[in-house]
Protein backbone atom coordinates (compact mmCIF):
# COMPACT_ATOMS: atom_id res chain seq x y z
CA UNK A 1 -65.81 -16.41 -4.37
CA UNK A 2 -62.84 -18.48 -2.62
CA UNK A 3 -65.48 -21.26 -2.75
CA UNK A 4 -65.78 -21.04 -6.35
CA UNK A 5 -62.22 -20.70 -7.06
CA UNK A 6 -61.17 -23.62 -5.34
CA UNK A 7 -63.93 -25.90 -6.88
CA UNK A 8 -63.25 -24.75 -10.08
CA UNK A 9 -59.57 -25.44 -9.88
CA UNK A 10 -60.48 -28.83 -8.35
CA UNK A 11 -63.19 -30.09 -11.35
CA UNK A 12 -60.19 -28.59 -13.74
CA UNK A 13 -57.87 -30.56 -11.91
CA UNK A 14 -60.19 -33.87 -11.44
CA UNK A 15 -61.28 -33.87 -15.25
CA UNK A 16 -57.61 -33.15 -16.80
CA UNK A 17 -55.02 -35.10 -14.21
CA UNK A 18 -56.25 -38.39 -15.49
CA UNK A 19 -55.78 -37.22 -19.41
CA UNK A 20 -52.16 -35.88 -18.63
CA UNK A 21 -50.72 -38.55 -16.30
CA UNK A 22 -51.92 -41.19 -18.78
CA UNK A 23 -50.39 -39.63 -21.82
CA UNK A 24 -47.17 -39.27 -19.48
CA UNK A 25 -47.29 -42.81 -19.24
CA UNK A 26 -48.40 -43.54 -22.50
CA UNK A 27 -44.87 -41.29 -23.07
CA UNK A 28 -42.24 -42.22 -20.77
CA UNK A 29 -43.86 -45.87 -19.68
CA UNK A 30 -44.08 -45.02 -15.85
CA UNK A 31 -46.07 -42.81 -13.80
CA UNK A 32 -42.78 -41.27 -11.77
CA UNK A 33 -42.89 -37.87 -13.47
CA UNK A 34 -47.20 -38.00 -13.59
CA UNK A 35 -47.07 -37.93 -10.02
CA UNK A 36 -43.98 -35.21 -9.97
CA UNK A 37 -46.40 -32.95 -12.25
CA UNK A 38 -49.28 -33.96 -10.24
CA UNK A 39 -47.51 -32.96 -6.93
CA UNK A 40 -46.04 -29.61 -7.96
CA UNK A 41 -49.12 -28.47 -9.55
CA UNK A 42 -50.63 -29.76 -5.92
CA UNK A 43 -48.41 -27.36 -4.18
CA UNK A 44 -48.79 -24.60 -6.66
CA UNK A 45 -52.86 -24.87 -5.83
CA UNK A 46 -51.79 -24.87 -2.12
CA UNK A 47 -49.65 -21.60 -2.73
CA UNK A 48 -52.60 -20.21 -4.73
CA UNK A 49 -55.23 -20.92 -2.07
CA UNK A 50 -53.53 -19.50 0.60
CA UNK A 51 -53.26 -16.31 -0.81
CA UNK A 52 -57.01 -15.78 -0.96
CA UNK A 53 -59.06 -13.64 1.44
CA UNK A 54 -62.39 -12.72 1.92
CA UNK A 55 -63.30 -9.50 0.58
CA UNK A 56 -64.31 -7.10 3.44
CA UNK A 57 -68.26 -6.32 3.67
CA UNK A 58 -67.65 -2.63 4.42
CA UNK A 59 -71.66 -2.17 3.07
CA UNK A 60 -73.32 -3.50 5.95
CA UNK A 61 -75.35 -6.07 3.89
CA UNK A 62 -74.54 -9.70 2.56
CA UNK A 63 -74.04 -8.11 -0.94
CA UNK A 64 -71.61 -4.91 0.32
């Protein structure tokens, strides 16, 4: 599950980040606040991630 939560996020991340940052630049004419957005939303997936845990296999079996 962590697995597949942080490689969603990341194809999210790797498919949109280009989109947004260019329209930012298209926008403001720099890439300073692209990489400010990029960076914060960095740390909130840092934040995010930590926070996970595996799930306790109280079952006795891969599948609990």
């Amino acid at each position: 599950i962590i697995f597949g939560v942080i490689h969603t996020g990341g194809a999210i991340g790797e498919s949109s980040g280009p989109v947004v940052v260019g329209r930012i630049f298209d926008v403001t004419g720099s890439y300073r606040l692209g990489f400010l957005v990029s960076a914060i939303i960095s740390g909130i997936g840092i934040i995010v991630t930590s926070i996970l845990r595996p799930t306790s296999n109280k079952g006795g079996n891969e599948y609990g």
